[in-house]
N, C-alpha and C. Protein backbone atom coordinates (compact mmCIF):
# COMPACT_ATOMS: atom_id res chain seq x y z
N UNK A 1 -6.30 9.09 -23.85
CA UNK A 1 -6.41 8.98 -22.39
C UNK A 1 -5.51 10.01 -21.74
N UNK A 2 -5.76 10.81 -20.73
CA UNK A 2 -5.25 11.99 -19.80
C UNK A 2 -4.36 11.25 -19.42
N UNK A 3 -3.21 12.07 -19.17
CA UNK A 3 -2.51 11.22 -18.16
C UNK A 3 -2.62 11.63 -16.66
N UNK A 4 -2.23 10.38 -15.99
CA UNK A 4 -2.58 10.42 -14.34
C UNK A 4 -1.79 11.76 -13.98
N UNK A 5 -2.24 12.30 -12.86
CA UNK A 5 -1.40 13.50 -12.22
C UNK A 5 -0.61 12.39 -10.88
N UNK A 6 0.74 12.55 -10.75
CA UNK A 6 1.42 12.30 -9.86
C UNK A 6 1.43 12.70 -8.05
N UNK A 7 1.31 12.17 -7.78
CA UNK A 7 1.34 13.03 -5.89
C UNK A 7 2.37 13.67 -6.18
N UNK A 8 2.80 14.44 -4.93
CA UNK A 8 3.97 15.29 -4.71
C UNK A 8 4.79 14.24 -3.81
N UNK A 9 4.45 13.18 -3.81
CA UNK A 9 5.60 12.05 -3.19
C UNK A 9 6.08 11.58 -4.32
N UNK A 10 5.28 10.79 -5.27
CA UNK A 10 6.04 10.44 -6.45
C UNK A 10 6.57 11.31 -6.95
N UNK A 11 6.42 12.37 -7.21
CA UNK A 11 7.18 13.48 -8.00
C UNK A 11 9.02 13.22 -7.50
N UNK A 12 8.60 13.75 -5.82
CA UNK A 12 9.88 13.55 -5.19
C UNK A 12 10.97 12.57 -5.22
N UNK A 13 10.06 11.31 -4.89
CA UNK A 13 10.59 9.59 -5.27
C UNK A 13 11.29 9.64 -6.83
N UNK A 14 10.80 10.27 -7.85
CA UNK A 14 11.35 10.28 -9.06
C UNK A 14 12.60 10.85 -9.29
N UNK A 15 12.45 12.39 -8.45
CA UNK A 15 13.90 13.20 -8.36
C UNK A 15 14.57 12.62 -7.33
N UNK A 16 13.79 11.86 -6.13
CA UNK A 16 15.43 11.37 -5.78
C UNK A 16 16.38 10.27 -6.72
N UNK A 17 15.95 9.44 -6.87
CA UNK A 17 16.64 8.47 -8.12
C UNK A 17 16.75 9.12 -9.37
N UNK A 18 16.97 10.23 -9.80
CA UNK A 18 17.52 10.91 -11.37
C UNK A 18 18.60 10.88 -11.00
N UNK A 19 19.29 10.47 -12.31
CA UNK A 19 20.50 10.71 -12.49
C UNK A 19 21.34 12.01 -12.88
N UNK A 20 20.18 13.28 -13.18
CA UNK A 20 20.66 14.04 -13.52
C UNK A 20 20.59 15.17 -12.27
N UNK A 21 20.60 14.74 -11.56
CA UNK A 21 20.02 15.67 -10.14
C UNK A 21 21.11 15.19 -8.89
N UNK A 22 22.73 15.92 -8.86
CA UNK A 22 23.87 15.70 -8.03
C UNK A 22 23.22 15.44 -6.66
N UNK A 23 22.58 14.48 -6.15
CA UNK A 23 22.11 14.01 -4.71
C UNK A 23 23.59 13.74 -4.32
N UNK A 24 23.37 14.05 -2.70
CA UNK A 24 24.21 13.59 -2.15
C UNK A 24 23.85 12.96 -0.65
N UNK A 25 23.87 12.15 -0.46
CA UNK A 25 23.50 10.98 0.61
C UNK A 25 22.67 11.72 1.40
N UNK A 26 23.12 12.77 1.98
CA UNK A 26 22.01 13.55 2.92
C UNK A 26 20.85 14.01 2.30
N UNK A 27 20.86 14.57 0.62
CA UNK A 27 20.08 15.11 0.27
C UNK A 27 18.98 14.24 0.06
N UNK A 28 19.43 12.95 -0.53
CA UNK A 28 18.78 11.96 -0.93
C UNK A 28 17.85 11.65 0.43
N UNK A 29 18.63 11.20 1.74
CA UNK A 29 17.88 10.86 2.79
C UNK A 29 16.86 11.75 3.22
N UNK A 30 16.94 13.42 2.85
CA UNK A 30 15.97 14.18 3.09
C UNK A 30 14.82 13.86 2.34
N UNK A 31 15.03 13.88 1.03
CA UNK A 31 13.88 13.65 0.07
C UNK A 31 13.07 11.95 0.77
N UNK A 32 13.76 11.11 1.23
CA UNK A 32 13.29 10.01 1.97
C UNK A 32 12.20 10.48 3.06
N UNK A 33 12.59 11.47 3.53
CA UNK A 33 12.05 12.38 5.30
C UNK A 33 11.12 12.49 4.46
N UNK A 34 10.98 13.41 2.88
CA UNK A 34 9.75 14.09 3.01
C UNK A 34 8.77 13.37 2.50
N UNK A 35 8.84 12.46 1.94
CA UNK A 35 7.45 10.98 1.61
C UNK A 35 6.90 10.68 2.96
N UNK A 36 7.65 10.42 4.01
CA UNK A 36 7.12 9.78 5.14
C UNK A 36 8.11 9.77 6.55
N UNK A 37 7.66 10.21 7.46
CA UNK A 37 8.94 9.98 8.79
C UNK A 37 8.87 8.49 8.55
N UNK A 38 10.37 8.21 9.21
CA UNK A 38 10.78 6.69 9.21
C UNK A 38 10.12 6.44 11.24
N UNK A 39 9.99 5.44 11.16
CA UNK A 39 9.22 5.02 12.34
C UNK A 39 10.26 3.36 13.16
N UNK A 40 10.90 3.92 13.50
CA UNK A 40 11.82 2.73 14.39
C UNK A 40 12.13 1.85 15.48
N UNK A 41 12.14 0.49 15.59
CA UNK A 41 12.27 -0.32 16.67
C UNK A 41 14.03 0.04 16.66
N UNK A 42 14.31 0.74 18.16
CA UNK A 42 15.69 0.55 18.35
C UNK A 42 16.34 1.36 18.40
N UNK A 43 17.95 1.53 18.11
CA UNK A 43 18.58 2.63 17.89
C UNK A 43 18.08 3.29 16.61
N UNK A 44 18.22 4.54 16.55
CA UNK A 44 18.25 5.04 15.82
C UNK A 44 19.01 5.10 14.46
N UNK A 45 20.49 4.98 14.31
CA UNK A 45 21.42 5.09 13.46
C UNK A 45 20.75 3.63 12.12
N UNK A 46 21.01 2.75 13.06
CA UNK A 46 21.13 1.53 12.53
C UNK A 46 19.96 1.05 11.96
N UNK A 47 18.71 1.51 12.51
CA UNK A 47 17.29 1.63 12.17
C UNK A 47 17.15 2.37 11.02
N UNK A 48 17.81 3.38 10.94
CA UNK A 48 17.78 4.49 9.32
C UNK A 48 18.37 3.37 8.62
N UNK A 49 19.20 2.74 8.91
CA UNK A 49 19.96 2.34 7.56
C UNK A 49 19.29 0.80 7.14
N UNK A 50 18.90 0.52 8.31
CA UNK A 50 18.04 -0.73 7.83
C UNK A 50 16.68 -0.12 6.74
N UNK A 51 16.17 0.70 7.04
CA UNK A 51 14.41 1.35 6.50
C UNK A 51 14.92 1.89 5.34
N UNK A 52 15.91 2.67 4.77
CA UNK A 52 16.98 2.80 3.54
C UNK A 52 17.54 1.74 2.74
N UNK A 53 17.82 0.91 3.25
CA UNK A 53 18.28 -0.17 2.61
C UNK A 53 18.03 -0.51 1.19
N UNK A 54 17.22 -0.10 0.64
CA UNK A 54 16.48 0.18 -0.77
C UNK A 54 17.34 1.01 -1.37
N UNK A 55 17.70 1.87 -1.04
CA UNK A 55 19.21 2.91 -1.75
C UNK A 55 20.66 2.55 -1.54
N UNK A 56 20.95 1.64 -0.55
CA UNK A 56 22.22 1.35 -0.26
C UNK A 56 22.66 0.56 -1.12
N UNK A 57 22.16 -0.31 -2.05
CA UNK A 57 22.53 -0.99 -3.18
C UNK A 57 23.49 0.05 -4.11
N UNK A 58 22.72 1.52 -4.53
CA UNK A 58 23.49 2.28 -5.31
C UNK A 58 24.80 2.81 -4.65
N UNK A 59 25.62 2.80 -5.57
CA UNK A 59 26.87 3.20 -5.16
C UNK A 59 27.24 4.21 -4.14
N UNK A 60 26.52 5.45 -4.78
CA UNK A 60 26.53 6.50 -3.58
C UNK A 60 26.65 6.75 -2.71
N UNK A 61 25.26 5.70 -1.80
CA UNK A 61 25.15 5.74 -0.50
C UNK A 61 25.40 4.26 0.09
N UNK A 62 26.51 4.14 0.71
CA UNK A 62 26.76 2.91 1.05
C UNK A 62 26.49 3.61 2.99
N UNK A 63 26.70 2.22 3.65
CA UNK A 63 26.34 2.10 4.97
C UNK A 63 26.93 3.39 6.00
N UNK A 64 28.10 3.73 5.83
CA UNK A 64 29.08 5.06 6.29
C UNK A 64 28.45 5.85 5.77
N UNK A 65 28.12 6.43 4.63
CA UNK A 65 27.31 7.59 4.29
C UNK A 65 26.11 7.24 4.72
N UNK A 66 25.33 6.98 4.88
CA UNK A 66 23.92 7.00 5.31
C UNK A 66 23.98 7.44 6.49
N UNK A 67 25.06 6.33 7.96
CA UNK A 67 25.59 6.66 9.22
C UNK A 67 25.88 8.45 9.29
N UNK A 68 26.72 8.70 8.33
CA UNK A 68 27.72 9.99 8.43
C UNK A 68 26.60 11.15 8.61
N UNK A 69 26.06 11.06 7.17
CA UNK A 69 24.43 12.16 7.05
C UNK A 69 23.01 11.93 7.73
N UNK A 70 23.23 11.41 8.64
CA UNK A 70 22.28 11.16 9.81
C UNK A 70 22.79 12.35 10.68
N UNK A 71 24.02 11.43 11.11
CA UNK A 71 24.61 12.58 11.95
C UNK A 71 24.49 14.39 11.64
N UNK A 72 25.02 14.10 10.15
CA UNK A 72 25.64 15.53 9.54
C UNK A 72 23.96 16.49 9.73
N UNK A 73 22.61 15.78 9.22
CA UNK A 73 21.69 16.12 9.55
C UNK A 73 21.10 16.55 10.91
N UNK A 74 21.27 16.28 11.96
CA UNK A 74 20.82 16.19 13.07
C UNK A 74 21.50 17.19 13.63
N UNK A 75 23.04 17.37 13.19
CA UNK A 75 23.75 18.13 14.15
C UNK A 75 23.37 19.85 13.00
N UNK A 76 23.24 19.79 11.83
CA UNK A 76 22.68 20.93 11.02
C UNK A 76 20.70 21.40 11.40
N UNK A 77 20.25 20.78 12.36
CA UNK A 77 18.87 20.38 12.76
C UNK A 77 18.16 20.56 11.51
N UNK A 78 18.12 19.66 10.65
CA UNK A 78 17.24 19.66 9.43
C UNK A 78 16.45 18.18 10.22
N UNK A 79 17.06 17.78 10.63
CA UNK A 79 15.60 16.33 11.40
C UNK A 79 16.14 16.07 12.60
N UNK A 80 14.86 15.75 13.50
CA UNK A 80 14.97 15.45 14.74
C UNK A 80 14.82 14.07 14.72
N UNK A 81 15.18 13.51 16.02
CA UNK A 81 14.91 11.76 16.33
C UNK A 81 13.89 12.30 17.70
N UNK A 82 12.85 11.86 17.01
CA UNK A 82 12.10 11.49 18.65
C UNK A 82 11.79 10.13 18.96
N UNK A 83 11.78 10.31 20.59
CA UNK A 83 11.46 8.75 20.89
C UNK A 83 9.62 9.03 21.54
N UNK A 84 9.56 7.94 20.70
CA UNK A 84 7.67 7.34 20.83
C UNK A 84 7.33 6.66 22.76
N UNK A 85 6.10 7.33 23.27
CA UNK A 85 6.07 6.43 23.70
C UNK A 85 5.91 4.66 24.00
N UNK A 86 6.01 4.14 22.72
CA UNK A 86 5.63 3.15 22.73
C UNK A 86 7.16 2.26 22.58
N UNK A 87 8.14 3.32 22.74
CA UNK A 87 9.21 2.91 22.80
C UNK A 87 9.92 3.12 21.18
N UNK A 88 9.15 3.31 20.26
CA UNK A 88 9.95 3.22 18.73
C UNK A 88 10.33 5.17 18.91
N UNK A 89 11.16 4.72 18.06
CA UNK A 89 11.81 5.66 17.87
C UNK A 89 11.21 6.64 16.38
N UNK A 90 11.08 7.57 16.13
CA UNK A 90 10.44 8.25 14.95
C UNK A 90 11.79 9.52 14.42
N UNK A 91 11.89 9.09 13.13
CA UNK A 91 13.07 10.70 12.78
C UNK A 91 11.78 11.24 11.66
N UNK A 92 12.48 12.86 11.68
CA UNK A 92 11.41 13.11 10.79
C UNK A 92 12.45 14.41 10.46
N UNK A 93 11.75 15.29 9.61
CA UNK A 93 12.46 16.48 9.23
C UNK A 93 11.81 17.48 10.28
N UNK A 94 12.75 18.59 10.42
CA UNK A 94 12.17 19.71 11.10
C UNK A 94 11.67 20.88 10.13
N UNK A 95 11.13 21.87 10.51
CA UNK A 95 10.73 22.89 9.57
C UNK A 95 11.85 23.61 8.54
N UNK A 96 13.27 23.34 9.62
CA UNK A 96 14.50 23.87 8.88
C UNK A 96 14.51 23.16 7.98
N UNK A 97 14.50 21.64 8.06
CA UNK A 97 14.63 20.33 7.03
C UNK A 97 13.66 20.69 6.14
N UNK A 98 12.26 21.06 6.50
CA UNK A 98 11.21 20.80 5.08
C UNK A 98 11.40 22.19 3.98
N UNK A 99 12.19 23.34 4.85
CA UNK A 99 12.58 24.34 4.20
C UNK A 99 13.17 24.00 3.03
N UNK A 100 14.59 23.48 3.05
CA UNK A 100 15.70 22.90 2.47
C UNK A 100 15.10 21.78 1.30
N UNK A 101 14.25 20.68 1.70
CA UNK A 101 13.76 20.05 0.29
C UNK A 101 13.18 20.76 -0.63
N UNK A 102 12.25 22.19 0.20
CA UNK A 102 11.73 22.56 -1.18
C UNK A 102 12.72 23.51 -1.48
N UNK A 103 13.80 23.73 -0.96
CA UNK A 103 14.94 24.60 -1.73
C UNK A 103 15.44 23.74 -2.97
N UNK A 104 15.66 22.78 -2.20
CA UNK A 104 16.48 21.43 -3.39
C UNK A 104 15.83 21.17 -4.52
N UNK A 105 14.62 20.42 -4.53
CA UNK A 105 13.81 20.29 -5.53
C UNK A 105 12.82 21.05 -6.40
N UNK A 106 13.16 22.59 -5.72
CA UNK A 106 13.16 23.96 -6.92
C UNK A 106 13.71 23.87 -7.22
N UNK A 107 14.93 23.64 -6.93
CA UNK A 107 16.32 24.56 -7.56
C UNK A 107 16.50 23.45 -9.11
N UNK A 108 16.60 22.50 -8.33
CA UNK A 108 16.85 21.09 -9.11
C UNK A 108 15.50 20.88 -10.80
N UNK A 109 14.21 21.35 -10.37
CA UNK A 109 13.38 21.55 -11.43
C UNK A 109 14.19 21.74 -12.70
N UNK A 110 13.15 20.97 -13.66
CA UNK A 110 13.90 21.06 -15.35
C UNK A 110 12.51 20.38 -16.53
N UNK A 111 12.34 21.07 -16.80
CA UNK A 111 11.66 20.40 -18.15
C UNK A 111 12.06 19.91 -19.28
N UNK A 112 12.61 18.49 -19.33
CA UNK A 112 12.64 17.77 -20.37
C UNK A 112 12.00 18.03 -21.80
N UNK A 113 13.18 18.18 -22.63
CA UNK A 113 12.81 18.96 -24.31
C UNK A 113 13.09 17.34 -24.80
N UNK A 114 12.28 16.87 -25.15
CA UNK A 114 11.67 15.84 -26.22
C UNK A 114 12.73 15.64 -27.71
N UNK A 115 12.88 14.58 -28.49
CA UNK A 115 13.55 14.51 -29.17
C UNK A 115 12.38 14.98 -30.43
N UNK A 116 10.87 14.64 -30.26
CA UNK A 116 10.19 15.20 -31.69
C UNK A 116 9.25 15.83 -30.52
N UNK A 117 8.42 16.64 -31.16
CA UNK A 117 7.52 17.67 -30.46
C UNK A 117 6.16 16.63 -30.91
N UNK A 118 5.09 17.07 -29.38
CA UNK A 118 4.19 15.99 -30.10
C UNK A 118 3.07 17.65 -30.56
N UNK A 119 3.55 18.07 -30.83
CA UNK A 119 2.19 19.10 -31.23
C UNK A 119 1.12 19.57 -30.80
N UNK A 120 1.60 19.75 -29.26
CA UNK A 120 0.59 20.19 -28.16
C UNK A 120 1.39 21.27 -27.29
N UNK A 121 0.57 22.21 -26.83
CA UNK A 121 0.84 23.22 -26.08
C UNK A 121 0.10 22.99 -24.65
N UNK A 122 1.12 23.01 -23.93
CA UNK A 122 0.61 23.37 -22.34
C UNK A 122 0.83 24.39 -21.76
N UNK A 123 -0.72 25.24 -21.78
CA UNK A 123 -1.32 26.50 -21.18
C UNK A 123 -1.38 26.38 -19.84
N UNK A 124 -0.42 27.25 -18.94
CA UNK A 124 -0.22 27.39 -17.62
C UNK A 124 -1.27 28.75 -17.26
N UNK A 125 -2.37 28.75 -16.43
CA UNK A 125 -3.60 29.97 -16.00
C UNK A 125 -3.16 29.68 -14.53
N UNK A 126 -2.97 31.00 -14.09
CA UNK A 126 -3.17 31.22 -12.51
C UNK A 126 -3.14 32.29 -12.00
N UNK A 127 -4.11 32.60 -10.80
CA UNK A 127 -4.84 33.52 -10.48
C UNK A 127 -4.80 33.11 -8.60
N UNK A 128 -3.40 33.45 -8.54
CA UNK A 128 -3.49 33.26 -7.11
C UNK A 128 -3.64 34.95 -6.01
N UNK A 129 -4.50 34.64 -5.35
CA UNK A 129 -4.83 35.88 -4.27
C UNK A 129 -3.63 36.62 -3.80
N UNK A 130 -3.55 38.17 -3.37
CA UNK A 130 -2.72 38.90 -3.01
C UNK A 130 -2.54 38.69 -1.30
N UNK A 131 -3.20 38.01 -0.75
CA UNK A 131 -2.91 37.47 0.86
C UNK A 131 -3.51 36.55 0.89
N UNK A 132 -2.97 35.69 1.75
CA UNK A 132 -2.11 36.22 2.86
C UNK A 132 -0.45 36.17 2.15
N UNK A 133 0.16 36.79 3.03
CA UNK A 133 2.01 37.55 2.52
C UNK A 133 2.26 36.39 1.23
N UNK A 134 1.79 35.03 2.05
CA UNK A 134 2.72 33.96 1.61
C UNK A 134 2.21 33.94 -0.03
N UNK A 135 0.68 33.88 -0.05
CA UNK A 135 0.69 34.03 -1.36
C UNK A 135 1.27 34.98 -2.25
N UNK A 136 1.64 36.34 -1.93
CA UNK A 136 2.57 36.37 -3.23
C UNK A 136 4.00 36.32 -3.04
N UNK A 137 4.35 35.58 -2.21
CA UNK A 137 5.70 35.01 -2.00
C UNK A 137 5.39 33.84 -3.42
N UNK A 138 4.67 33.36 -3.37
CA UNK A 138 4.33 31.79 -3.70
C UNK A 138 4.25 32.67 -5.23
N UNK A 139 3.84 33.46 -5.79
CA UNK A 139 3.35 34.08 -6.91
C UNK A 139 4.14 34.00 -7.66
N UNK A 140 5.30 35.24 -6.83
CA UNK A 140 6.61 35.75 -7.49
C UNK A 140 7.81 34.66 -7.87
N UNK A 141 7.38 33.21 -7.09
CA UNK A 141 8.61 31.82 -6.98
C UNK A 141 7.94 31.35 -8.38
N UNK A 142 6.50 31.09 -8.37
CA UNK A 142 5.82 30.39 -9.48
C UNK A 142 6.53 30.85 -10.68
N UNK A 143 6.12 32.46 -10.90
CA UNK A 143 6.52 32.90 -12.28
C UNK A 143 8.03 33.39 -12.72
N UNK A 144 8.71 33.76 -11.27
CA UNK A 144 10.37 32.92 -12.03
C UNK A 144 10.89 32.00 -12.39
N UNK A 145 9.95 30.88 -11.50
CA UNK A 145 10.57 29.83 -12.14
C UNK A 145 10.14 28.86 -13.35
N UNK A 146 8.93 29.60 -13.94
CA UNK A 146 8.46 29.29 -15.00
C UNK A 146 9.10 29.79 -15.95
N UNK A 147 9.54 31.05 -15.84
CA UNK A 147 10.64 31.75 -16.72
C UNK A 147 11.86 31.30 -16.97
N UNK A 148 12.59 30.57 -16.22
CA UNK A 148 13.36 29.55 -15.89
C UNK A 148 13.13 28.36 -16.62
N UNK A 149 11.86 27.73 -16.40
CA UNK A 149 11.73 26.51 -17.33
C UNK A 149 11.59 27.05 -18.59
N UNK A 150 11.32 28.18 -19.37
CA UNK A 150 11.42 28.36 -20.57
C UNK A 150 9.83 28.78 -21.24
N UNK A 151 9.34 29.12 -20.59
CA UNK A 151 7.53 29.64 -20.72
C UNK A 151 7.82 30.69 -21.04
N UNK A 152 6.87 31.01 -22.13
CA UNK A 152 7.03 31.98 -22.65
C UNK A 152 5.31 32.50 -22.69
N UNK A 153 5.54 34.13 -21.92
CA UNK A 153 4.24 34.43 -21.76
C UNK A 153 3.16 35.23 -22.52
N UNK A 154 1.92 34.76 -22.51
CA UNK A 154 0.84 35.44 -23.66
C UNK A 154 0.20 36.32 -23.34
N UNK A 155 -0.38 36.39 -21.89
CA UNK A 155 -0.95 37.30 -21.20
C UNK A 155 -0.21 37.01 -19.30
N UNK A 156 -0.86 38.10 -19.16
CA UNK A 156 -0.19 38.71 -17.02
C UNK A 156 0.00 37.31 -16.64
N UNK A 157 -0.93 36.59 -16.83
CA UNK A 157 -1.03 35.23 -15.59
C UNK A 157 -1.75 33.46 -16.83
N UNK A 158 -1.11 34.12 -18.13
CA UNK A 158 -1.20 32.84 -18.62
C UNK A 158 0.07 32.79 -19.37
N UNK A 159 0.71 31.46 -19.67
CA UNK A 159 1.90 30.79 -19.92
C UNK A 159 1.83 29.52 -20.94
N UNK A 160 2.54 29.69 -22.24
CA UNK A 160 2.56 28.44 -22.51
C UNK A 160 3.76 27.96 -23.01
N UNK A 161 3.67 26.82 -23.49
CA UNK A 161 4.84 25.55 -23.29
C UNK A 161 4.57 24.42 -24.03
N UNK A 162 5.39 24.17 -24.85
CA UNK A 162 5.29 23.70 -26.01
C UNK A 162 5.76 22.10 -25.18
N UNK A 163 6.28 21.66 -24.28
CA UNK A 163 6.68 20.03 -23.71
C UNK A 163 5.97 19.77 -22.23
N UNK A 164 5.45 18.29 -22.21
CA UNK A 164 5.29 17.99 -21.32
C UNK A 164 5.66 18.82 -19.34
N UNK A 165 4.94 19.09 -19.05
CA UNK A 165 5.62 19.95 -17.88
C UNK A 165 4.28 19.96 -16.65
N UNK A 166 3.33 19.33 -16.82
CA UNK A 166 2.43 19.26 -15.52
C UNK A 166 2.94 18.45 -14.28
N UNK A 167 3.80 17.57 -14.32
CA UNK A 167 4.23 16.99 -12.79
C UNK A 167 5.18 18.46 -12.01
N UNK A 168 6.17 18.84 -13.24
CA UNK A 168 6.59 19.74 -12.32
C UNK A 168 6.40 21.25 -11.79
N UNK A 169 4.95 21.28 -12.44
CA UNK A 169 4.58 22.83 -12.33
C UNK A 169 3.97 22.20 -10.80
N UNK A 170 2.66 21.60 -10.65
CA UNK A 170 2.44 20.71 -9.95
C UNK A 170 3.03 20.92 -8.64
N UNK A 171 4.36 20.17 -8.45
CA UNK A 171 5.16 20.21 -7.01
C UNK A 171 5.71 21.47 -6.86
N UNK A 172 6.02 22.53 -7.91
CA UNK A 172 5.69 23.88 -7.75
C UNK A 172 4.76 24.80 -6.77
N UNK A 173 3.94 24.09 -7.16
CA UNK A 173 2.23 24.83 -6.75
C UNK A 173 2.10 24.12 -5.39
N UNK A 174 2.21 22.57 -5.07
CA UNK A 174 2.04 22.39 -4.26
C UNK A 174 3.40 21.98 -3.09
N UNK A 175 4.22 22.47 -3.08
CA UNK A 175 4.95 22.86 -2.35
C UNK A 175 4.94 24.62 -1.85
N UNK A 176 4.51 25.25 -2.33
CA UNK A 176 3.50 26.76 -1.79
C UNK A 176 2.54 26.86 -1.44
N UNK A 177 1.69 25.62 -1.67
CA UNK A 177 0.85 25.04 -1.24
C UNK A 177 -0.70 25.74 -2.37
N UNK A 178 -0.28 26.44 -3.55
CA UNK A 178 -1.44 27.13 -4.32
C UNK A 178 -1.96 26.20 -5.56
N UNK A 179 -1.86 24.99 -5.64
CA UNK A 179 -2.30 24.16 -6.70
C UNK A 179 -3.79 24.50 -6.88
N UNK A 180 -4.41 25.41 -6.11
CA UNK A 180 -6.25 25.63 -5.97
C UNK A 180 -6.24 26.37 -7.01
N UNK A 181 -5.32 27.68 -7.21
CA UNK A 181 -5.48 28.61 -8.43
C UNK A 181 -4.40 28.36 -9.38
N UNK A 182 -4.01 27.25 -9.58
CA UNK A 182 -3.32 26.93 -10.91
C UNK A 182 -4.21 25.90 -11.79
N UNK A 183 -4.38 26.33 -13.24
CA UNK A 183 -4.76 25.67 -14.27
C UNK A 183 -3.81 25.01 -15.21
N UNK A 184 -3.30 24.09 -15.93
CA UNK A 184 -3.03 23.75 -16.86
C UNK A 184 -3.42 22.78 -17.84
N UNK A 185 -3.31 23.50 -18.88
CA UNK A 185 -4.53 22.68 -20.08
C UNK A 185 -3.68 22.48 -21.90
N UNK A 186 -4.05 21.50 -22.23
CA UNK A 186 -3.23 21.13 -23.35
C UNK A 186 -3.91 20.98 -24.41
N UNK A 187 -3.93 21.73 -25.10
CA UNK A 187 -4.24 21.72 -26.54
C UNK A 187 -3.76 21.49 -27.84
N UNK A 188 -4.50 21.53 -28.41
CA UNK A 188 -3.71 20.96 -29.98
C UNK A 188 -3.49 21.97 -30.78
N UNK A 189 -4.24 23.59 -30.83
CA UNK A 189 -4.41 24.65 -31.76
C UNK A 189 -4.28 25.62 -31.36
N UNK A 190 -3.61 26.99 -31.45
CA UNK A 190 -3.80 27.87 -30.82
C UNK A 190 -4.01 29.09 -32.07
N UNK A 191 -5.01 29.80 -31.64
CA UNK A 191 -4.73 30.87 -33.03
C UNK A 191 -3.69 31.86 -33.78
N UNK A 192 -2.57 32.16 -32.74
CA UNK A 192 -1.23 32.61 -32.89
C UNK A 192 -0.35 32.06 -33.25
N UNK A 193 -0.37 30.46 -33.06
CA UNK A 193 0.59 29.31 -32.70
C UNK A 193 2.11 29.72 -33.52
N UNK A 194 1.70 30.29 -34.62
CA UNK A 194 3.21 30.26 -35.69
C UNK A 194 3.73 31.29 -35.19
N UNK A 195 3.61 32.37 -34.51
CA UNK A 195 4.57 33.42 -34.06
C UNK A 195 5.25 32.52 -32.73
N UNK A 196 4.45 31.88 -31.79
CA UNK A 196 5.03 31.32 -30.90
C UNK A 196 5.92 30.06 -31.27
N UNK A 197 5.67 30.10 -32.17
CA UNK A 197 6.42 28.28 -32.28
C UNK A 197 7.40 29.03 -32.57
N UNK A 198 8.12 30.09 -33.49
CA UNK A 198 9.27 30.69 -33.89
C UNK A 198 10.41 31.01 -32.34
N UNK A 199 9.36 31.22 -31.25
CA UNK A 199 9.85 31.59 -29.85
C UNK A 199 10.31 30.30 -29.71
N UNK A 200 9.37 29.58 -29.93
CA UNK A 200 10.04 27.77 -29.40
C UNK A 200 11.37 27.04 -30.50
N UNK A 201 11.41 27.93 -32.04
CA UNK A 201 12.37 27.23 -32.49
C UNK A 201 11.33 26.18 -33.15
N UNK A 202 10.24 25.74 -33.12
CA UNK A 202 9.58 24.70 -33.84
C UNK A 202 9.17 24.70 -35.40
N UNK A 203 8.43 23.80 -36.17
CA UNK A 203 8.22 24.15 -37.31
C UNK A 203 6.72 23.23 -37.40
């Protein structure tokens, strides 16, 4: 059975709760912004920390930090508070703010190396267009930071990868928004495989 592909909310929801990923109360509350604006009866402050309340259990972020990086946010304009007419109050991130998550959760990207290899290769294909600008902005981020995760390449615009790695190529692609011209496909055989596995260290 395939496995399910993740949204780019769960992806996020996952890296905010890792333990291996130094969040820090604001960062965490951003990654909160980018699943969904919080939508509020009331003040504002006290309304975040009630709709959070799900994280305030962990140590980290207790009631003062949540308070503090509201502030610290608002006054850095990574999220605005607007008020609804219906009287609720709405915070959300600003463009500066949605900048900054996908700074964070690039930067933060990692592909998990497995304790046994299951004997599959995941072939990264993509063939994204030379415009508009952004696409090869989006091009040149893709294939450093695949180089980064440890891909090692066969041809111009194919990549493979010996561990699990489709959720985070994934929020890759679709945080540039090019998941249309990315392929990835997993196989069991490749006709080279033993020169590459020597690249991977495998046997």
């Amino acid at each position: 059975m395939s496995k399910k592909k993740k949204s780019l909310a769960e992806i996020i929801d996952g890296f905010r709760y890792s333990d291996t990923i130094p969040a820090t109360t604001a960062k965490f509350l951003l990654g909160f912004l980018a699943i969904a604006p919080i939508l509020l009866v009331g003040a504002a402050t006290p309304g975040i920390l009630s709709a959070t309340k799900s994280f305030q259990k962990r140590k980290w972020y207790s009631k003062k930090k949540v308070a503090n990086a509201v502030r610290n946010l608002k006054q850095r304009k990574l999220i605005e508070i607007i008020e609804e007419k219906d009287g609720k109050i709405k915070v959300q991130l600003t463009n500066k703010g949605k900048k900054r998550i996908k700074d964070f959760y690039f930067d933060a990207l990692s592909i998990e190396k497995p304790k046994k290899w299951d004997r599959k290769w995941r072939i990264l294909i993509f063939d994204i267009p030379s415009k508009p600008k952004i696409f090869n902005q989006a091009r040149e981020a893709l294939r450093s930071k695949i180089k980064e995760l440890g891909f090692h390449q066969m041809q111009k615009s194919v990549w493979v990868c010996p561990y699990e790695c489709e959720d985070e190529i994934l929020l890759v692609a679709e945080l540039y928004k090019v998941q249309k011209h990315i392929e990835i496909l997993t196989v069991e055989k490749m006709l080279h495989e033993e020169s590459i596995k020597r690249k991977f260290n495998l046997s």
